[in-house]
PDB file of N, CA and C in Angstrom:
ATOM      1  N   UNK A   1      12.747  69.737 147.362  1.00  0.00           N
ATOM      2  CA  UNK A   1      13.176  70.957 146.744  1.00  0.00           C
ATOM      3  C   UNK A   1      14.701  70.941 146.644  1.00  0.00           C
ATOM      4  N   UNK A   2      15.055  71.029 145.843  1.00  0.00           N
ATOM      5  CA  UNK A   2      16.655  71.345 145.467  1.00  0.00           C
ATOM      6  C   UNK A   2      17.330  72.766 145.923  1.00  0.00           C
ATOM      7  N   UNK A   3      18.369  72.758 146.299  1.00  0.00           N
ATOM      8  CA  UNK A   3      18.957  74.022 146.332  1.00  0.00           C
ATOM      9  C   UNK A   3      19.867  74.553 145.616  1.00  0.00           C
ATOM     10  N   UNK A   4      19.635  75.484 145.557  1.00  0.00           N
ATOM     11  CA  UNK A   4      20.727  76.296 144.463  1.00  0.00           C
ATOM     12  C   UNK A   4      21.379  77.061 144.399  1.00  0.00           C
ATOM     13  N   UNK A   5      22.602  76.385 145.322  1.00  0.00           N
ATOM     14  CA  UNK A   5      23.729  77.178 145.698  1.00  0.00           C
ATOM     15  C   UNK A   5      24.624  76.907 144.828  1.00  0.00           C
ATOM     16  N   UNK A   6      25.387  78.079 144.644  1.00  0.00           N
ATOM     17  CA  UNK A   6      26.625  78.125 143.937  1.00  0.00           C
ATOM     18  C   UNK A   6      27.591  77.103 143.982  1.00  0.00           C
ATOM     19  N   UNK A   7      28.102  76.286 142.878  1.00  0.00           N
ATOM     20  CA  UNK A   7      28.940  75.097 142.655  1.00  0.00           C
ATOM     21  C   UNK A   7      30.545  75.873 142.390  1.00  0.00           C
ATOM     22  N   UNK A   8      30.717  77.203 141.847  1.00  0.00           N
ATOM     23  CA  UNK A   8      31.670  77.522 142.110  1.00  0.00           C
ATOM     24  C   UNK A   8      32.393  77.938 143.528  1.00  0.00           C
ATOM     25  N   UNK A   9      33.653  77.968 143.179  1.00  0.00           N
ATOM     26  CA  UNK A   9      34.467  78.810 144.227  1.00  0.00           C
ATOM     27  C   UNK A   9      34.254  80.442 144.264  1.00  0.00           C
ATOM     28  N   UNK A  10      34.346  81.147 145.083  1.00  0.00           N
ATOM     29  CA  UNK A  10      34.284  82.578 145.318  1.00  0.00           C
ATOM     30  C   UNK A  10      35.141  83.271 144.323  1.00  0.00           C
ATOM     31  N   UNK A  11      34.429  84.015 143.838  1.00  0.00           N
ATOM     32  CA  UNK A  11      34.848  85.319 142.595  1.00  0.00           C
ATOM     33  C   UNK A  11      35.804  85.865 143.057  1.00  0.00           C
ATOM     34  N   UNK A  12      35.685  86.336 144.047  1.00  0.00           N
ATOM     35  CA  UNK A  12      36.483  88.094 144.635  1.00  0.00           C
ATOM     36  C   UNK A  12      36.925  87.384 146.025  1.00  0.00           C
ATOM     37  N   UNK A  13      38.285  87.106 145.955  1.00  0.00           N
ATOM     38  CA  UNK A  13      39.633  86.994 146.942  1.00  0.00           C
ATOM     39  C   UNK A  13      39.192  87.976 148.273  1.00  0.00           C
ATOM     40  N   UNK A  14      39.276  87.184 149.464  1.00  0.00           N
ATOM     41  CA  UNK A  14      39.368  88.528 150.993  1.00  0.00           C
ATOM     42  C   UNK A  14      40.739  88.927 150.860  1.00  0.00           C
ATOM     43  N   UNK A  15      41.412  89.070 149.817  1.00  0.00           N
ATOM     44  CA  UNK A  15      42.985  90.191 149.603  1.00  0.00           C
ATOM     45  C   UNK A  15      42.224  91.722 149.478  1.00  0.00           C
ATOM     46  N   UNK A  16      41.029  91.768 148.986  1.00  0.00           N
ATOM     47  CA  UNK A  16      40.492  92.789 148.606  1.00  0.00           C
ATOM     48  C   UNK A  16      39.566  93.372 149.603  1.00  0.00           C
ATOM     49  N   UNK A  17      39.360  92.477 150.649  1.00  0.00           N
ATOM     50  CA  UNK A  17      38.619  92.699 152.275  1.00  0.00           C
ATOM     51  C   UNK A  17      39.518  93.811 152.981  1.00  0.00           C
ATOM     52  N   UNK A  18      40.305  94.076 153.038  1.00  0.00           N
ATOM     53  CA  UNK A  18      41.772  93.745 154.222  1.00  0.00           C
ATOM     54  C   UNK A  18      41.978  94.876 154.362  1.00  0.00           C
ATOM     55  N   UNK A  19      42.714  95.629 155.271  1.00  0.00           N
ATOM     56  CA  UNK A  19      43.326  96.922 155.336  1.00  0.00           C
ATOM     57  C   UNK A  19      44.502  97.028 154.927  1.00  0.00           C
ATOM     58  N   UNK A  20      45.471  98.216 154.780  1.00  0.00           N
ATOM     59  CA  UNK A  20      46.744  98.307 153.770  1.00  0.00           C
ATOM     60  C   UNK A  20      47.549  97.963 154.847  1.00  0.00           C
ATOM     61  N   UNK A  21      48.929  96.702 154.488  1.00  0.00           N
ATOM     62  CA  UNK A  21      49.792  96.562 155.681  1.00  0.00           C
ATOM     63  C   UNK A  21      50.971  98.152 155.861  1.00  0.00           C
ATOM     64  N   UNK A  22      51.644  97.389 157.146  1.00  0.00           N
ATOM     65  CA  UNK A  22      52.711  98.689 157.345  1.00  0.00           C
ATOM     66  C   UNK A  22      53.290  99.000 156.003  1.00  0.00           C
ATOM     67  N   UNK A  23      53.883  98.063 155.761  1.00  0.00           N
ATOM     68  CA  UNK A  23      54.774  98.175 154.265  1.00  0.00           C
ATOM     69  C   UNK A  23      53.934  99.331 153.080  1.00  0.00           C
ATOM     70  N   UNK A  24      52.562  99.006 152.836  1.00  0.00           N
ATOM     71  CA  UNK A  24      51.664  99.451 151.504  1.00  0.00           C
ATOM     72  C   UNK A  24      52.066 101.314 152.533  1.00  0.00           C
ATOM     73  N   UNK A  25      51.332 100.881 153.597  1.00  0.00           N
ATOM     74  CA  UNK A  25      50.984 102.532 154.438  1.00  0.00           C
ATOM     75  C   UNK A  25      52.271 103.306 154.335  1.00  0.00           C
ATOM     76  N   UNK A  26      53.463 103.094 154.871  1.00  0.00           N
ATOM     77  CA  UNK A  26      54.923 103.214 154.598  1.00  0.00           C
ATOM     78  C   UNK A  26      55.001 103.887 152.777  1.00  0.00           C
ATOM     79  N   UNK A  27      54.918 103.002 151.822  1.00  0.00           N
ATOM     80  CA  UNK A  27      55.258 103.346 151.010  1.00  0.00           C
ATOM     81  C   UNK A  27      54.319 104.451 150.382  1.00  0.00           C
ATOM     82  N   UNK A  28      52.854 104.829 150.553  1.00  0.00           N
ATOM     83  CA  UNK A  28      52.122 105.652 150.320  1.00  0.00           C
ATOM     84  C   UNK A  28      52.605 106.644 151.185  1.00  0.00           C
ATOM     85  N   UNK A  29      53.060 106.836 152.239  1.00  0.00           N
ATOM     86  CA  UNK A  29      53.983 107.762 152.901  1.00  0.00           C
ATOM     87  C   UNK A  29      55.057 108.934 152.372  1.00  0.00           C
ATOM     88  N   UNK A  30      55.524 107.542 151.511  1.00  0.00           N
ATOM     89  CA  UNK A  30      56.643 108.237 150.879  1.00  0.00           C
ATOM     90  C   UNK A  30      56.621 108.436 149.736  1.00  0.00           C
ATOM     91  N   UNK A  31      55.418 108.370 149.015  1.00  0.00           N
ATOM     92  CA  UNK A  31      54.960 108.896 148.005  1.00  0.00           C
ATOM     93  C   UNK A  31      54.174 110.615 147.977  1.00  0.00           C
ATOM     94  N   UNK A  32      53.725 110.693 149.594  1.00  0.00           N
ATOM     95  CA  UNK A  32      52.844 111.223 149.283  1.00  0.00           C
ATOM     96  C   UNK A  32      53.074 112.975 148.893  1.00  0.00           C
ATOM     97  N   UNK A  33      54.322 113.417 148.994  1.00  0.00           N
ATOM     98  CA  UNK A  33      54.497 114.560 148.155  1.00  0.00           C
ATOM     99  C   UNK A  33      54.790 114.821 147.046  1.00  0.00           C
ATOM    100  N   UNK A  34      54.517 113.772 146.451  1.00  0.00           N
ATOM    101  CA  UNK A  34      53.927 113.829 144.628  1.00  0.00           C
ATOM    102  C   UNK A  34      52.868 113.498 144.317  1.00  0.00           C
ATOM    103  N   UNK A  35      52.583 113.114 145.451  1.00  0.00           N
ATOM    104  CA  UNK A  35      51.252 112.461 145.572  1.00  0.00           C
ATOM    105  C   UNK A  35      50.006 114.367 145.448  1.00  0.00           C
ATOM    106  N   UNK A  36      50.631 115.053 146.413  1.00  0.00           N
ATOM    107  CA  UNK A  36      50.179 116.479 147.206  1.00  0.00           C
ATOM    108  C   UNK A  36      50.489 117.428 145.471  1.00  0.00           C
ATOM    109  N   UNK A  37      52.133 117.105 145.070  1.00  0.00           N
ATOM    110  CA  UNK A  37      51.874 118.059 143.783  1.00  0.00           C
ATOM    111  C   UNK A  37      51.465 117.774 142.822  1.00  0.00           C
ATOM    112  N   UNK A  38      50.704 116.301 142.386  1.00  0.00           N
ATOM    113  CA  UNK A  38      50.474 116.442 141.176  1.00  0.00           C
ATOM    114  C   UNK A  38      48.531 116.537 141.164  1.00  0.00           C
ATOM    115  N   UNK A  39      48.277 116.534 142.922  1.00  0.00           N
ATOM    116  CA  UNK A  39      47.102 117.045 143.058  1.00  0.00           C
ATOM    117  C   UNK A  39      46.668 118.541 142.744  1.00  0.00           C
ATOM    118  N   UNK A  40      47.492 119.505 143.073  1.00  0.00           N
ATOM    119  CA  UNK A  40      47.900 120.522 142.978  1.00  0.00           C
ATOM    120  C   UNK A  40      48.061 120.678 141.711  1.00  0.00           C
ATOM    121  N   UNK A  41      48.705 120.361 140.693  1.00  0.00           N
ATOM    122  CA  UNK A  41      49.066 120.521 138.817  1.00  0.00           C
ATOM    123  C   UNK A  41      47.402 119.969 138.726  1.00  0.00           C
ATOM    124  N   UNK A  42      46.648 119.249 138.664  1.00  0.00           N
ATOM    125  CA  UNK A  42      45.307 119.048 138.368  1.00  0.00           C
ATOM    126  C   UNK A  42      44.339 119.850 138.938  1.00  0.00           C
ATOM    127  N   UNK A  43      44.461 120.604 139.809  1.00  0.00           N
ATOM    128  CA  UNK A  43      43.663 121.683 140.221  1.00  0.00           C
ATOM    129  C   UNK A  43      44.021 122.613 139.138  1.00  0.00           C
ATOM    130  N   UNK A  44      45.777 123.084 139.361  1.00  0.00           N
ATOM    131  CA  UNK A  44      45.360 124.203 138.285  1.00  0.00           C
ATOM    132  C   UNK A  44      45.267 124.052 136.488  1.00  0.00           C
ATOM    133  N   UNK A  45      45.127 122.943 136.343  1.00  0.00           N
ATOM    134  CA  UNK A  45      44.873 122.542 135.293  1.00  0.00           C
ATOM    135  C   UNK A  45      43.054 122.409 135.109  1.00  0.00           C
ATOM    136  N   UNK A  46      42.741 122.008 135.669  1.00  0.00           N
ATOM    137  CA  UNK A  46      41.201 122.447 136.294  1.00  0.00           C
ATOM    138  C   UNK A  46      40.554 123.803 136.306  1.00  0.00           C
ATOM    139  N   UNK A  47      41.111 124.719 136.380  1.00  0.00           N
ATOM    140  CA  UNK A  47      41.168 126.121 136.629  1.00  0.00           C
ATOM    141  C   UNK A  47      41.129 126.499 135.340  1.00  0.00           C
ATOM    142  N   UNK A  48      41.842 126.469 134.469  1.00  0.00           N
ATOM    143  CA  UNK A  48      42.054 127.013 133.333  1.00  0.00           C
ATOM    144  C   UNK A  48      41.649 125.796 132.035  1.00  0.00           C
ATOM    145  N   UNK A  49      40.670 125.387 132.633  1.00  0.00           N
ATOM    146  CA  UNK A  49      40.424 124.228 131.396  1.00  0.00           C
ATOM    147  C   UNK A  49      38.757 124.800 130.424  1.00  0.00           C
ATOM    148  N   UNK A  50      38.129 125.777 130.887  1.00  0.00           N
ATOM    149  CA  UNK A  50      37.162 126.350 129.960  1.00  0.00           C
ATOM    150  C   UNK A  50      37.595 127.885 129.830  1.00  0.00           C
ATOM    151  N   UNK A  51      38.563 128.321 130.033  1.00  0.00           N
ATOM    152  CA  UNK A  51      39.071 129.516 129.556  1.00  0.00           C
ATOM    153  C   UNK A  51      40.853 130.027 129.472  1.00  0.00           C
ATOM    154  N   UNK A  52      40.960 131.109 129.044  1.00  0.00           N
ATOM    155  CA  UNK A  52      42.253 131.227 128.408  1.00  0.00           C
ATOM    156  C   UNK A  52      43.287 131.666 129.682  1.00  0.00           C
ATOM    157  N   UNK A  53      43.927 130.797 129.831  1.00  0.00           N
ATOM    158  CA  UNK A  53      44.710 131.266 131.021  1.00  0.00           C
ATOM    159  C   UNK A  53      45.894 132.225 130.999  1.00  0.00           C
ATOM    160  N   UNK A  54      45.102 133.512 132.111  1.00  0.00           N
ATOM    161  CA  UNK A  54      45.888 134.429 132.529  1.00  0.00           C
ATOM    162  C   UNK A  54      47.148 134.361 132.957  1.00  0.00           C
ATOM    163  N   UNK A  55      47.898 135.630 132.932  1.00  0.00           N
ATOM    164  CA  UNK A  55      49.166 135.299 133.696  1.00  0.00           C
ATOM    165  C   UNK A  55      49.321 134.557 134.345  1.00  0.00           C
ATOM    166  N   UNK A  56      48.047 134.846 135.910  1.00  0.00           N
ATOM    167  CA  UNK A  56      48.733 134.253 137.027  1.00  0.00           C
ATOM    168  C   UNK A  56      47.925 132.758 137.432  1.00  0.00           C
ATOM    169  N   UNK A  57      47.308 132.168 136.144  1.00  0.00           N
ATOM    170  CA  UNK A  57      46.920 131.239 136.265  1.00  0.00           C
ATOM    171  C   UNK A  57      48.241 130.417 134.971  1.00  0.00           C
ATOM    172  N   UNK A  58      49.014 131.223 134.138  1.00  0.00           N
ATOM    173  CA  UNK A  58      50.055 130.607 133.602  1.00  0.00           C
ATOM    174  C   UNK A  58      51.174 130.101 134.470  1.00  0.00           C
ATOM    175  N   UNK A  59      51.489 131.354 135.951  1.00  0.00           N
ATOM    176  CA  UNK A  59      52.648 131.113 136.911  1.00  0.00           C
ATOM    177  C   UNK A  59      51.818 129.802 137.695  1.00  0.00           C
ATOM    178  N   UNK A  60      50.963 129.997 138.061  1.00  0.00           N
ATOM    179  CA  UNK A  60      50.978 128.918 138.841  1.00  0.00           C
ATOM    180  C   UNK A  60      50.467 127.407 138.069  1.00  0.00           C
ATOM    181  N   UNK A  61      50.290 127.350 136.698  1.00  0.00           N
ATOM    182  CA  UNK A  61      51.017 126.037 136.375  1.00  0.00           C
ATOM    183  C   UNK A  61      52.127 126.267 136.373  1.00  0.00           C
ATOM    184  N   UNK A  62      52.738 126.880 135.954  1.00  0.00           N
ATOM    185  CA  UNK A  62      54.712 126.462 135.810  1.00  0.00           C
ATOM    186  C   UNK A  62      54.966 126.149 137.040  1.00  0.00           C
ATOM    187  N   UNK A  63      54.164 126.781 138.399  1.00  0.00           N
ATOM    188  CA  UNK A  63      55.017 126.456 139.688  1.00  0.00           C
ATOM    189  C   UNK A  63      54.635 125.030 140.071  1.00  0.00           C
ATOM    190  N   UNK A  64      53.368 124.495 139.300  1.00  0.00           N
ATOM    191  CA  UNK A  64      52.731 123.288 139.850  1.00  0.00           C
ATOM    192  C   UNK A  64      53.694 122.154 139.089  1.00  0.00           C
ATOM    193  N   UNK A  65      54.032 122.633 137.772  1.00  0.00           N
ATOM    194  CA  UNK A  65      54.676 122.016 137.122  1.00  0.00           C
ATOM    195  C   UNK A  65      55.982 121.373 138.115  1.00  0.00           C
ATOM    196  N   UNK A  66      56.751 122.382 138.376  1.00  0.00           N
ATOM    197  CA  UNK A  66      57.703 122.369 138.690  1.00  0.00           C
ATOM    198  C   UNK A  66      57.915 121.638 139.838  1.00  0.00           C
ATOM    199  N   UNK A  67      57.034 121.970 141.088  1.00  0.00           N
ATOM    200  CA  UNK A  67      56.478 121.302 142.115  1.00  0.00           C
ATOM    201  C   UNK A  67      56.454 119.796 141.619  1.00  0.00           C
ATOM    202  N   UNK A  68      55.953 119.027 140.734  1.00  0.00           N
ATOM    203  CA  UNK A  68      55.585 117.769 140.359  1.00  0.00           C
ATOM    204  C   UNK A  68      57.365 117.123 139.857  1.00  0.00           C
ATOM    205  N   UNK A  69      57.507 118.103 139.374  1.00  0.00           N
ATOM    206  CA  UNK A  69      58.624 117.309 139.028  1.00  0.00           C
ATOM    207  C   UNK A  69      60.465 117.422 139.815  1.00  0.00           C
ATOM    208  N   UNK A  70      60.088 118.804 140.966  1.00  0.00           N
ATOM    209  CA  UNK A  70      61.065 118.612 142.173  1.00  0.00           C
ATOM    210  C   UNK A  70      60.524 117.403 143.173  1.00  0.00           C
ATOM    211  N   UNK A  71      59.434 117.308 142.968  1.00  0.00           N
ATOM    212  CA  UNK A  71      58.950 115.418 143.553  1.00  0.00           C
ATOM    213  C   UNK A  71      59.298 114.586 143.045  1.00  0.00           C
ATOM    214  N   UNK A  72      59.192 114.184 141.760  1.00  0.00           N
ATOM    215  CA  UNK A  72      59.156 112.976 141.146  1.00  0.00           C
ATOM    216  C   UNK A  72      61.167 112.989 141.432  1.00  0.00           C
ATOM    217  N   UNK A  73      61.855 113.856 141.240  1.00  0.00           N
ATOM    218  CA  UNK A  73      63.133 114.197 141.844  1.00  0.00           C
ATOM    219  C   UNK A  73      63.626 113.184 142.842  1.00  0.00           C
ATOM    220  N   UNK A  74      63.032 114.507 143.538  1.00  0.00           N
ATOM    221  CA  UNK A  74      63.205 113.666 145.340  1.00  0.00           C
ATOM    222  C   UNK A  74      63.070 112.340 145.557  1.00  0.00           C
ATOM    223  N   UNK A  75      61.944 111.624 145.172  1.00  0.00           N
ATOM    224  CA  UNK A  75      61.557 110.722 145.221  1.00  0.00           C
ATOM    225  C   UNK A  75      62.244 109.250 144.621  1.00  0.00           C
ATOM    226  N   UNK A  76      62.618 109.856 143.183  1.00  0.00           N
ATOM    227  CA  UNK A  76      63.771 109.066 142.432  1.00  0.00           C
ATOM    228  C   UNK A  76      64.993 109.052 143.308  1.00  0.00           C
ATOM    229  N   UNK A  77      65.754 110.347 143.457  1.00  0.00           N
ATOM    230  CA  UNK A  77      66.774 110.185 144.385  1.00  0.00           C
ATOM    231  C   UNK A  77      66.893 109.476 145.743  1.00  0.00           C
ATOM    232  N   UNK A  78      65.838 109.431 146.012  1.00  0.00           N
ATOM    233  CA  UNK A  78      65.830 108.773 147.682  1.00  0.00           C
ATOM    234  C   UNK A  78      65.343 107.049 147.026  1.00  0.00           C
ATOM    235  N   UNK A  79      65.030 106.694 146.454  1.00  0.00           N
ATOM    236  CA  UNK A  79      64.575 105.176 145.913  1.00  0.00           C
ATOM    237  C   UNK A  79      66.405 104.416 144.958  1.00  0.00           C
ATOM    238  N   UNK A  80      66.838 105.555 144.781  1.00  0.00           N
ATOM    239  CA  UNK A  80      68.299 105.309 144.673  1.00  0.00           C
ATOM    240  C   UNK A  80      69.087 104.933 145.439  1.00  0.00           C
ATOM    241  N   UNK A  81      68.786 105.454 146.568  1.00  0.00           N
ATOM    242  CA  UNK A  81      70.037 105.827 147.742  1.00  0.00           C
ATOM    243  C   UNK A  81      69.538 104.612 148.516  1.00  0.00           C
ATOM    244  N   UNK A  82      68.338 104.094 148.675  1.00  0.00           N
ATOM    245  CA  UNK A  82      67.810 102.898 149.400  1.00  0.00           C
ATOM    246  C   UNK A  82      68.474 101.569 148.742  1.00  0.00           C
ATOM    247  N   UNK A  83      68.568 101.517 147.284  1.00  0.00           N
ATOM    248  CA  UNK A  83      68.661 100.256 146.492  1.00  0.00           C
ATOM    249  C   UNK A  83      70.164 100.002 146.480  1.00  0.00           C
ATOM    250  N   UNK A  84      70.559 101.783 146.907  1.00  0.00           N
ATOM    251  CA  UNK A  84      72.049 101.246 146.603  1.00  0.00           C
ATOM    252  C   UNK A  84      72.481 101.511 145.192  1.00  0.00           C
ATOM    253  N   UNK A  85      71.916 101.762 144.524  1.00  0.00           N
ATOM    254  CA  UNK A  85      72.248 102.865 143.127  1.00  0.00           C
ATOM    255  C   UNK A  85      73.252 103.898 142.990  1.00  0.00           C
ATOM    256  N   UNK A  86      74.351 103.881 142.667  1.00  0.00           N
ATOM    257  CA  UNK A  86      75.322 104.686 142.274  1.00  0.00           C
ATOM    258  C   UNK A  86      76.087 104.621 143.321  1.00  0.00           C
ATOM    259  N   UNK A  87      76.253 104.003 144.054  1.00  0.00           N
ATOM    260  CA  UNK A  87      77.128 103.928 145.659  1.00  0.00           C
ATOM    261  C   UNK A  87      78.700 103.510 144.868  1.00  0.00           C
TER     262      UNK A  87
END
């Protein structure tokens, strides 16, 4: 009887086994309050996606809005100040 095992090499890399190193965990760290508002802008975007949004479903996109993009801010500014950007 012959066997009929696979003559190739393995499809799918153990890179994809593995847990996230310090570095990946670290940098999801410091992502993660844009990470928090743009979860937040998709909720209330969620909210008002089969009907006409009220006032206070208008304020709180603008605040989610705003929220997302005093992150993306922060976040730029501090990825500056690390690289050494504008020093």
């Amino acid at each position: 009887m012959k066997s009929i095992a696979a003559v190739q090499a393995v499809v799918t890399d153990d890179e994809y086994d593995r847990e996230p190193t310090a570095a990946e965990l670290d940098a999801i760290d410091t992502e993660m309050p844009l990470i928090r508002a743009e979860v937040e802008l998709l909720d209330a975007q969620i909210i008002v996606l089969d009907r006409v949004p009220s006032e206070l479903d208008a304020r709180r996109l603008r605040r989610a809005r705003r929220r997302v993009l005093a992150a993306r801010r922060e976040l730029a500014n501090r990825s500056a100040v690390v690289t050494g950007v504008g020093a």
